[in-house]
C-alpha atoms as a PDB file:
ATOM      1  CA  UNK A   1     -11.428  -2.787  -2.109  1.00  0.00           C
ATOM      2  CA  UNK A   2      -9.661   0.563  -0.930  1.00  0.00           C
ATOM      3  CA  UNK A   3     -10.027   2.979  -3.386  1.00  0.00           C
ATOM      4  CA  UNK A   4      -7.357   6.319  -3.654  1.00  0.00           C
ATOM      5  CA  UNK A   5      -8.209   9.121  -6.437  1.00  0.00           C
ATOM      6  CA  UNK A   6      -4.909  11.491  -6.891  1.00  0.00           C
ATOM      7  CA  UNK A   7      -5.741  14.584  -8.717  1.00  0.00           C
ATOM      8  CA  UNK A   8      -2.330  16.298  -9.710  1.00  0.00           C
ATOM      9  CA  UNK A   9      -2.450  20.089 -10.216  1.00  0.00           C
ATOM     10  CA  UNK A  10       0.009  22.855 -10.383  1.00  0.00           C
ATOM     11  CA  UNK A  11      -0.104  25.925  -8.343  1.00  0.00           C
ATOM     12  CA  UNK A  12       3.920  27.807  -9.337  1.00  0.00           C
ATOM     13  CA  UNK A  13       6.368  25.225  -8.539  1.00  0.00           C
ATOM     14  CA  UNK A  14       4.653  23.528  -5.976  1.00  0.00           C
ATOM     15  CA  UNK A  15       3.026  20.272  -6.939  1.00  0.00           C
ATOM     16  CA  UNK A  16      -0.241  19.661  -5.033  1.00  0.00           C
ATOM     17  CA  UNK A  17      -1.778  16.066  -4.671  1.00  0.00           C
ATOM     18  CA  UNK A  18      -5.319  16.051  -4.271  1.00  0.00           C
ATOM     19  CA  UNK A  19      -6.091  12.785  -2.311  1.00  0.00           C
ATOM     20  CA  UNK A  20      -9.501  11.689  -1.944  1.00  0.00           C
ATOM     21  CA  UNK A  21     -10.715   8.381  -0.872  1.00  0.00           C
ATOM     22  CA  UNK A  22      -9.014   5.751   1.503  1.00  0.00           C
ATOM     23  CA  UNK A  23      -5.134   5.300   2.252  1.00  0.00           C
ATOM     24  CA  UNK A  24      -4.600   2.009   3.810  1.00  0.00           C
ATOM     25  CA  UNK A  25      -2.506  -0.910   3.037  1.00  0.00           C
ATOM     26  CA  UNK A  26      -2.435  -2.104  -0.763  1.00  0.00           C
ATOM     27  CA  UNK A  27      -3.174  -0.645  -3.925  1.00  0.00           C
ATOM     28  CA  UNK A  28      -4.163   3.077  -2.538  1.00  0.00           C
ATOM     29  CA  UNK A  29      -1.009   2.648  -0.100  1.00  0.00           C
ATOM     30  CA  UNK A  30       1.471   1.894  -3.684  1.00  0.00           C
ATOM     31  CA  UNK A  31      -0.557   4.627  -5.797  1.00  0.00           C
ATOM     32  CA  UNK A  32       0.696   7.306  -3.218  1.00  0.00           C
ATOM     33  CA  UNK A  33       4.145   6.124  -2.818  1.00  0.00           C
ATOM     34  CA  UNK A  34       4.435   5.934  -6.923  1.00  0.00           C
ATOM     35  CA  UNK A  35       2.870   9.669  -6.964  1.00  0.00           C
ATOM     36  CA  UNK A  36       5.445  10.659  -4.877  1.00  0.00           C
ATOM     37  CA  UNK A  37       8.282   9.105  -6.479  1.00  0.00           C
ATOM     38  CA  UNK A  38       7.381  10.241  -9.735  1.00  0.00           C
ATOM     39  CA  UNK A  39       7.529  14.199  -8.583  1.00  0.00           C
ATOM     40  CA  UNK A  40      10.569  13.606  -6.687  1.00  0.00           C
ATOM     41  CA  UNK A  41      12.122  12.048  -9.961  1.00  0.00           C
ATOM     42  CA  UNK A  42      10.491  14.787 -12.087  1.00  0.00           C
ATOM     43  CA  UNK A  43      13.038  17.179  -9.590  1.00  0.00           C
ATOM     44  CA  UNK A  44       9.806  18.104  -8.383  1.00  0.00           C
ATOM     45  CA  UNK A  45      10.809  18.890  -4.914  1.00  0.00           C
ATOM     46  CA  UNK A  46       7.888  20.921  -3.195  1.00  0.00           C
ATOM     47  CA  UNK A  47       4.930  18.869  -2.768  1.00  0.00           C
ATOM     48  CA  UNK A  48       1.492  19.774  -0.720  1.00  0.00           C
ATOM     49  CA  UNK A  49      -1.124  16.537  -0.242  1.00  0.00           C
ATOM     50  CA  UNK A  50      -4.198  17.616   0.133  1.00  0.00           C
ATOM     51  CA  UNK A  51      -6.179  15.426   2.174  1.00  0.00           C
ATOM     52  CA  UNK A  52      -9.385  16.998   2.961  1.00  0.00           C
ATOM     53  CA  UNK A  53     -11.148  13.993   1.066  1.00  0.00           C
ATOM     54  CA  UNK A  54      -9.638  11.198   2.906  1.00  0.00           C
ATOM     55  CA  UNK A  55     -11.855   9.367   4.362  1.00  0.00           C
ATOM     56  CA  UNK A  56     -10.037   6.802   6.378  1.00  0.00           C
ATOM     57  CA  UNK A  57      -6.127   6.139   6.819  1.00  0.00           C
ATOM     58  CA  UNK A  58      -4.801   3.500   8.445  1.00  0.00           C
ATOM     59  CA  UNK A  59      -1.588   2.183  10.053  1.00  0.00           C
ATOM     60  CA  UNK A  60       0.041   1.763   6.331  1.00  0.00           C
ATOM     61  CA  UNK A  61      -1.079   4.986   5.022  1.00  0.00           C
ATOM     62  CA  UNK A  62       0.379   6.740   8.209  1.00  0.00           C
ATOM     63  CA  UNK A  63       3.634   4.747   7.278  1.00  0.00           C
ATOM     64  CA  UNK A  64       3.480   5.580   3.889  1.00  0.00           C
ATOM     65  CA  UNK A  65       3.029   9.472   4.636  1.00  0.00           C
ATOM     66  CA  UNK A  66       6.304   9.105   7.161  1.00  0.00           C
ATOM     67  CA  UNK A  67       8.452   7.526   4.037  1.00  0.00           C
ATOM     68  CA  UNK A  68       7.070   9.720   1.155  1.00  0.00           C
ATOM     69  CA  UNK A  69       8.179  12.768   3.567  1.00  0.00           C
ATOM     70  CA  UNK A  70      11.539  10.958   4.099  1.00  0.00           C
ATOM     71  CA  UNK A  71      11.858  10.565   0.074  1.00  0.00           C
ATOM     72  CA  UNK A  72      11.085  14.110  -0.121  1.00  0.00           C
ATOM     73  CA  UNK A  73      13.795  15.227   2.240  1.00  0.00           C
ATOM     74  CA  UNK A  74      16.434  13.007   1.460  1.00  0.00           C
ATOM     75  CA  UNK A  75      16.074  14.620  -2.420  1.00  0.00           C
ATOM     76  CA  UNK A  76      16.377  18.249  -0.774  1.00  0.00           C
ATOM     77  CA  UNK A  77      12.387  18.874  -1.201  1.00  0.00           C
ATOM     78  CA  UNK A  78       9.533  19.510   1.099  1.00  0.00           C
ATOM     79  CA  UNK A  79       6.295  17.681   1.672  1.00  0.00           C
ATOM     80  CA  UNK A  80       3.453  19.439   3.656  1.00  0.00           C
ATOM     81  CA  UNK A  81      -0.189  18.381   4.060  1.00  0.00           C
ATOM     82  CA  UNK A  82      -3.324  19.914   3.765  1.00  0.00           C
ATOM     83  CA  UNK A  83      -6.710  20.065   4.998  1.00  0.00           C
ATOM     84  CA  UNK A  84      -6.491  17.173   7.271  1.00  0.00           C
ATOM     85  CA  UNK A  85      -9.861  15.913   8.305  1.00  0.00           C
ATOM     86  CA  UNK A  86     -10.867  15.214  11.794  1.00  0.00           C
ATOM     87  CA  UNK A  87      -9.825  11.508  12.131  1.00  0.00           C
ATOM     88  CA  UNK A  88      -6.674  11.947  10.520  1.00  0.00           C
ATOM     89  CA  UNK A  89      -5.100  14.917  12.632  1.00  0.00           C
ATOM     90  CA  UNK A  90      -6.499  12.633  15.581  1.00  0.00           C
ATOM     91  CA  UNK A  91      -4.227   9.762  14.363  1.00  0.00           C
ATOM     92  CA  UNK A  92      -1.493  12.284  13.863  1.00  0.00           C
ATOM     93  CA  UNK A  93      -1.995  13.352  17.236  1.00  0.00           C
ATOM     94  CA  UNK A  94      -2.028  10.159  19.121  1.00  0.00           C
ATOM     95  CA  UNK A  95       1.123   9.029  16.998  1.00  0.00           C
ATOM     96  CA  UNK A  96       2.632  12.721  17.656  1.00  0.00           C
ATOM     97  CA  UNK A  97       3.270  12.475  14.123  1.00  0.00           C
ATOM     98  CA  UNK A  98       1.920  15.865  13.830  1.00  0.00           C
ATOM     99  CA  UNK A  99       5.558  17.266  14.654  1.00  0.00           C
ATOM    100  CA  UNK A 100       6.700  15.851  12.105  1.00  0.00           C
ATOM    101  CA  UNK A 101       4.984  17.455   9.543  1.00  0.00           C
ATOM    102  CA  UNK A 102       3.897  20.928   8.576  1.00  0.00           C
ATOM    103  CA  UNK A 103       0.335  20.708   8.267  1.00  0.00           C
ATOM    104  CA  UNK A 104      -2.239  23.581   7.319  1.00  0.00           C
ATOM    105  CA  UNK A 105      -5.940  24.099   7.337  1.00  0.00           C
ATOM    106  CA  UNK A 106      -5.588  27.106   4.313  1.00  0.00           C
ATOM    107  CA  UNK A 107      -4.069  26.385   0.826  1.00  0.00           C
ATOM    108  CA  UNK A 108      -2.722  29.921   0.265  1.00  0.00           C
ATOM    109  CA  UNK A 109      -1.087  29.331   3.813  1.00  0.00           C
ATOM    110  CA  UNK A 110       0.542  26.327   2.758  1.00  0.00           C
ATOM    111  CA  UNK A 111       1.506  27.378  -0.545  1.00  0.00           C
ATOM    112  CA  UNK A 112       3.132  30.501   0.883  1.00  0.00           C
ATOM    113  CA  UNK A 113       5.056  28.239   3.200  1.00  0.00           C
ATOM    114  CA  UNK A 114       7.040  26.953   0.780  1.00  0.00           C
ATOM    115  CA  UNK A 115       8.664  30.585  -0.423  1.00  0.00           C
END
């Protein structure tokens, strides 16, 4: 069974999601797109996902990053990602996803993004 751990943390008004684990089709897939949902409901409209501790995304996961970022933007917010490991910025790559999103290797990077 996939598992997902999201750590939610605070860092001034932007909401970071620490993501660590799997994010493929299912439960882990759902957990995100609740997380999400939740912030975006909260009015929390600047979100970073940090996924330096995914280990392995797959077709869904990519899908479910693409709609989370549309939720995000349709409510007048920003999603950005963070840390993206090897196999995931591959994916990105191959999908040229990666234009899609703003993605950065350094937190305070990201976070300043958002000013």
């Amino acid at each position: 069974m996939a598992e997902l751990d999201l750590k939610e943390r605070q860092a001034g008004d932007v909401t970071i999601l620490d993501l660590s684990g799997e994010v493929r089709i299912g439960d882990s897939s759902v957990a995100l797109r609740e997380s999400v949902r939740n912030l975006a409901d909260q009015g929390k409209k600047k979100v970073l996902l940090n996924l330096a501790g995914v280990k392995y995304i797959d077709s869904s996961g990519i899908g479910e990053l693409i709609a989370n970022y549309a939720t995000m933007k349709r409510q007048g917010g920003q999603l950005k990602l963070l840390s993206l490991t090897d196999r995931v910025q591959n994916l990105l790559v191959i999908t040229k996803l990666l234009t899609v999103f703003d993605a950065y290797d350094n937190e305070a990077e990201a976070l300043k993004s958002f000013e």
